[in-house]
N, C-alpha and C. Protein backbone atom coordinates (compact mmCIF):
# COMPACT_ATOMS: atom_id res chain seq x y z
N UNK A 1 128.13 87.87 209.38
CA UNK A 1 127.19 86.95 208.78
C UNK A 1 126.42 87.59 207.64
N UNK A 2 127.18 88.35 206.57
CA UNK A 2 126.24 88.89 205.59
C UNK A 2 125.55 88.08 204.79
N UNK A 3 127.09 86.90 204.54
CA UNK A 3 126.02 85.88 203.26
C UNK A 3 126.78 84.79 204.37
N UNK A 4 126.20 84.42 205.18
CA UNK A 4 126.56 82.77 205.77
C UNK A 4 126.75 81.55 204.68
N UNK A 5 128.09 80.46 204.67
CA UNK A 5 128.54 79.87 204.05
C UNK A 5 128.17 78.44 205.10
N UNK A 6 126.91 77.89 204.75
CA UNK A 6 127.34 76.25 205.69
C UNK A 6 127.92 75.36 204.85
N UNK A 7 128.98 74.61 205.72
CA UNK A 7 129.23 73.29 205.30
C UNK A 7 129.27 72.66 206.32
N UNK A 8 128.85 71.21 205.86
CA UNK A 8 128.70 69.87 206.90
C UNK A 8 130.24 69.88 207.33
N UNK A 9 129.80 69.56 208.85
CA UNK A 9 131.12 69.10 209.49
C UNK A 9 131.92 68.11 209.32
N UNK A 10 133.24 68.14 209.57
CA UNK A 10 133.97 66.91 208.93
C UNK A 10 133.29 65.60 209.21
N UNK A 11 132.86 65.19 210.81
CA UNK A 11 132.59 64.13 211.21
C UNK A 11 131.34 63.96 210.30
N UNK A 12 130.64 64.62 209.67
CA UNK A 12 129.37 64.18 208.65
C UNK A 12 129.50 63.82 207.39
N UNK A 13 130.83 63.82 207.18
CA UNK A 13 132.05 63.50 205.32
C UNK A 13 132.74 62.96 205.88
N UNK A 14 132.93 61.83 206.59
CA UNK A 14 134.21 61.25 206.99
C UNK A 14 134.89 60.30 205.54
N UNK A 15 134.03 60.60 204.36
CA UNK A 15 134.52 59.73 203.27
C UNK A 15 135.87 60.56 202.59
N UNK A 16 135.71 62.14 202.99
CA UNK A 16 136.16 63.30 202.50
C UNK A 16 138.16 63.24 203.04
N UNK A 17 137.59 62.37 204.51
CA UNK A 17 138.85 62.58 205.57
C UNK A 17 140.33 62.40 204.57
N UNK A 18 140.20 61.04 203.86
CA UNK A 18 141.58 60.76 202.85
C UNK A 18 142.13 61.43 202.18
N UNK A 19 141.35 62.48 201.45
CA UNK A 19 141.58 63.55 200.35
C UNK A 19 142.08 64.62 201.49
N UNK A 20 141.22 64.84 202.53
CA UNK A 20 142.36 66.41 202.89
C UNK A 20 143.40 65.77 203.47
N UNK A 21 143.65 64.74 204.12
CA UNK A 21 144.97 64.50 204.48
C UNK A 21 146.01 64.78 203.41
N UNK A 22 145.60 64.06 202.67
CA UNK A 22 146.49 64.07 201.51
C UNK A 22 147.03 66.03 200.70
N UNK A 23 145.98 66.41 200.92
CA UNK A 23 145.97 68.08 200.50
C UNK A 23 147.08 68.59 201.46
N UNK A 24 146.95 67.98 202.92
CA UNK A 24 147.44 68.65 203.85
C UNK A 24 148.56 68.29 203.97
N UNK A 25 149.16 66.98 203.88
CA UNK A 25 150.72 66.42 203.38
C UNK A 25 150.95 67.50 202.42
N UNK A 26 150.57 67.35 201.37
CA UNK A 26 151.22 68.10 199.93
C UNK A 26 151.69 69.38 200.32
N UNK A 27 150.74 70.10 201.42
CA UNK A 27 151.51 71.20 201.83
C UNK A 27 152.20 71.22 202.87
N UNK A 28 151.90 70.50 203.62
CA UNK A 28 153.32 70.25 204.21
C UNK A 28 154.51 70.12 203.94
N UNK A 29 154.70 69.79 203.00
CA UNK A 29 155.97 69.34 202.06
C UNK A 29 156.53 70.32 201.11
N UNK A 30 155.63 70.92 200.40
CA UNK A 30 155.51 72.26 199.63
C UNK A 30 155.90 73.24 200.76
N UNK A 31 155.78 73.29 201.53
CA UNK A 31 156.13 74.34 202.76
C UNK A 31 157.60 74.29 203.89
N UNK A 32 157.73 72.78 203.50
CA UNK A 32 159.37 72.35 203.86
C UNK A 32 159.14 71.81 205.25
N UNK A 33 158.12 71.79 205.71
CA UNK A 33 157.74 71.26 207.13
C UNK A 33 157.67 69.59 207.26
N UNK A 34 158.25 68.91 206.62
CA UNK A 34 158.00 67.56 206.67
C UNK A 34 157.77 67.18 205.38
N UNK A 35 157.95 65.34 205.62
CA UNK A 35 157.19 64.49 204.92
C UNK A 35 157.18 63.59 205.31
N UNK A 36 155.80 62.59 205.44
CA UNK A 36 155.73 61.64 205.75
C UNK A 36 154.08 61.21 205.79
N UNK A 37 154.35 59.64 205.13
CA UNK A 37 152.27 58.98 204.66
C UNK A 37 152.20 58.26 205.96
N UNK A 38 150.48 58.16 205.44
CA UNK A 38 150.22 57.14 206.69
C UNK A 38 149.95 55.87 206.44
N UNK A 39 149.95 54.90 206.74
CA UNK A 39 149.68 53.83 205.69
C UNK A 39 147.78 53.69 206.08
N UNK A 40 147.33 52.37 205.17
CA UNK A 40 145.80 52.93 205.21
C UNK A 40 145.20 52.58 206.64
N UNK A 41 145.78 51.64 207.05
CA UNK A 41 145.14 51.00 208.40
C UNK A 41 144.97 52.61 209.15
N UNK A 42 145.79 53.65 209.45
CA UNK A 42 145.77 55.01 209.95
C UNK A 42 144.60 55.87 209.21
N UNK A 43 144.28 55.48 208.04
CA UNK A 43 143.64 56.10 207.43
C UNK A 43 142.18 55.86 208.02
N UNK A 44 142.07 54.48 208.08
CA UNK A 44 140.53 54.13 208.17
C UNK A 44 140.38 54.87 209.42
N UNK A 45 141.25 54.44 210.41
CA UNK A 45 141.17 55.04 211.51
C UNK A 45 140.45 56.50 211.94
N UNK A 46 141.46 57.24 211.29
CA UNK A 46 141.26 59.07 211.22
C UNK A 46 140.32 58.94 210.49
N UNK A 47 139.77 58.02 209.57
CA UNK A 47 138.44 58.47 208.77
C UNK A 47 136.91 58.05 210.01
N UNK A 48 137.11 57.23 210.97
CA UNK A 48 136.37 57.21 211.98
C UNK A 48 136.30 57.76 213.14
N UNK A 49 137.11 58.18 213.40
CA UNK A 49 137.35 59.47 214.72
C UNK A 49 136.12 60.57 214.01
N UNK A 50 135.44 60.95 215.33
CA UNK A 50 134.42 61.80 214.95
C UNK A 50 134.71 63.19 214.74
N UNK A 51 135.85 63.87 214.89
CA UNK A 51 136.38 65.16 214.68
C UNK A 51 135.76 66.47 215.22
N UNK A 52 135.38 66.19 216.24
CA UNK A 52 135.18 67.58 217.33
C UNK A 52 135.38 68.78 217.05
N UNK A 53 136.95 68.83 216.42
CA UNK A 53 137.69 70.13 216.18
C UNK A 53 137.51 70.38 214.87
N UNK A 54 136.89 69.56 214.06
CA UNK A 54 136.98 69.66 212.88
C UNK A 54 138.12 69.40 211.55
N UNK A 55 138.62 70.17 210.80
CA UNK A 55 139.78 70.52 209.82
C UNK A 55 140.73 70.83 210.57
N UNK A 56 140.65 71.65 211.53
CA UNK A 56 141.57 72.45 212.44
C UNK A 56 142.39 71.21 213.03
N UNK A 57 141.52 70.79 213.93
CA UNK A 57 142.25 69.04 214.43
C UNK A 57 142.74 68.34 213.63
N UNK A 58 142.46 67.94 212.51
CA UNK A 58 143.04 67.27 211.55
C UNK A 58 144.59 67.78 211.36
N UNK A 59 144.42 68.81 211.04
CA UNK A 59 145.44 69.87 210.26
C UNK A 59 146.67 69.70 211.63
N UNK A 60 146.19 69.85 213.03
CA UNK A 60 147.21 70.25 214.18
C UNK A 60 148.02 68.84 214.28
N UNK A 61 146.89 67.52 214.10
CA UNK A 61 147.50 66.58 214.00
C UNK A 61 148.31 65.82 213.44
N UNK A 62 148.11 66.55 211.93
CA UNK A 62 149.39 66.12 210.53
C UNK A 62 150.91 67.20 210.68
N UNK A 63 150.39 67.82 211.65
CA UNK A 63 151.48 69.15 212.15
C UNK A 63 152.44 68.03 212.96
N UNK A 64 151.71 67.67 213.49
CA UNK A 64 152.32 67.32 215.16
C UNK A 64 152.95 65.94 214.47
N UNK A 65 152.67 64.88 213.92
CA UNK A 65 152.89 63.90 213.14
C UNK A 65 154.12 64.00 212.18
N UNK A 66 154.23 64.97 211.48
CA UNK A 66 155.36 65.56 211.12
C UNK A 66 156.49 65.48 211.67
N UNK A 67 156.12 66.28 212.82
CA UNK A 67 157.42 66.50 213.99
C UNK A 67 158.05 64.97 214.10
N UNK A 68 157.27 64.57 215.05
CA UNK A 68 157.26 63.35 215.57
C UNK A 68 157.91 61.89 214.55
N UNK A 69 157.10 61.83 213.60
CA UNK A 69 157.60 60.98 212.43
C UNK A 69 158.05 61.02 211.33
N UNK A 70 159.18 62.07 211.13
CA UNK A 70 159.70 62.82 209.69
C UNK A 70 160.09 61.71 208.99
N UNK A 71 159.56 62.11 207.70
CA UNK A 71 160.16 60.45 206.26
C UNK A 71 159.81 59.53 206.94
N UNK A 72 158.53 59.22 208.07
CA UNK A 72 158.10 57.90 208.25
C UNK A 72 156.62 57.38 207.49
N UNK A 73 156.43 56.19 207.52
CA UNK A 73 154.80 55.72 207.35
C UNK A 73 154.35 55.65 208.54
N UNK A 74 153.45 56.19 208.75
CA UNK A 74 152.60 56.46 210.33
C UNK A 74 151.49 55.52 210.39
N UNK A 75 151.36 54.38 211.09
CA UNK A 75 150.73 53.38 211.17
C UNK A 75 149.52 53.87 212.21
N UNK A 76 148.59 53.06 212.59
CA UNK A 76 147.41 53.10 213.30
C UNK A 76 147.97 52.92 214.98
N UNK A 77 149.47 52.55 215.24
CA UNK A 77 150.06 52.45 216.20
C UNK A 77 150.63 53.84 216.83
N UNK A 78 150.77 54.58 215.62
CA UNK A 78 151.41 55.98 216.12
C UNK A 78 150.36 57.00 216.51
N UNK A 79 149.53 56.77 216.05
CA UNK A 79 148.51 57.38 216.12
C UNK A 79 148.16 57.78 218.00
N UNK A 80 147.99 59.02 218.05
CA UNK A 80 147.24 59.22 219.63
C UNK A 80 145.92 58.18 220.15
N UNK A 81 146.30 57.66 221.32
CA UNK A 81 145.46 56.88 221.51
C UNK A 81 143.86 56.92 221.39
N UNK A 82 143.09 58.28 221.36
CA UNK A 82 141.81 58.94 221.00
C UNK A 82 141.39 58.63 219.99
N UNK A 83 142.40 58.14 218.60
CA UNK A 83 142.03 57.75 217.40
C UNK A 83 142.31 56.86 217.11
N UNK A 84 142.69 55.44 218.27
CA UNK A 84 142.99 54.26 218.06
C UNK A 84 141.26 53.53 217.64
């Protein structure tokens, strides 16, 4: 903790949520691990989930989404039921 860095937690920017998804696709893809959008209804969604885990959760979840739905649009249906 020499020079402490705060930033607000995700759940306090949930306006922020669209843009890192999107960061986090791009590298996903850039990295050869997938591709695949969400359409927005998923979006609003993940932009209201309060994010506990933060970035980290986000990030495990566009991981796992990947797997699961390669070259798909990931609707508010695919989604884990926690972020329905």
């Amino acid at each position: 903790n020499v020079f402490p860095i705060e930033m607000p937690t995700l759940r306090d920017r949930p306006e922020d949520v669209p843009e890192i998804i999107q960061d986090l696709l791009e590298r996903l893809d850039q990295d050869g691990h997938g591709r695949f959008e969400f359409t927005s209804d998923a979006i609003v969604a993940l932009s209201q989930y309060p994010w506990p885990g933060n970035i980290r959760e986000l990030s495990n979840l566009i991981q796992r989404l990947a797997i699961l739905h390669p070259n798909a649009s990931v609707s508010v249906q695919d989604l884990p039921q926690k972020f329905m």
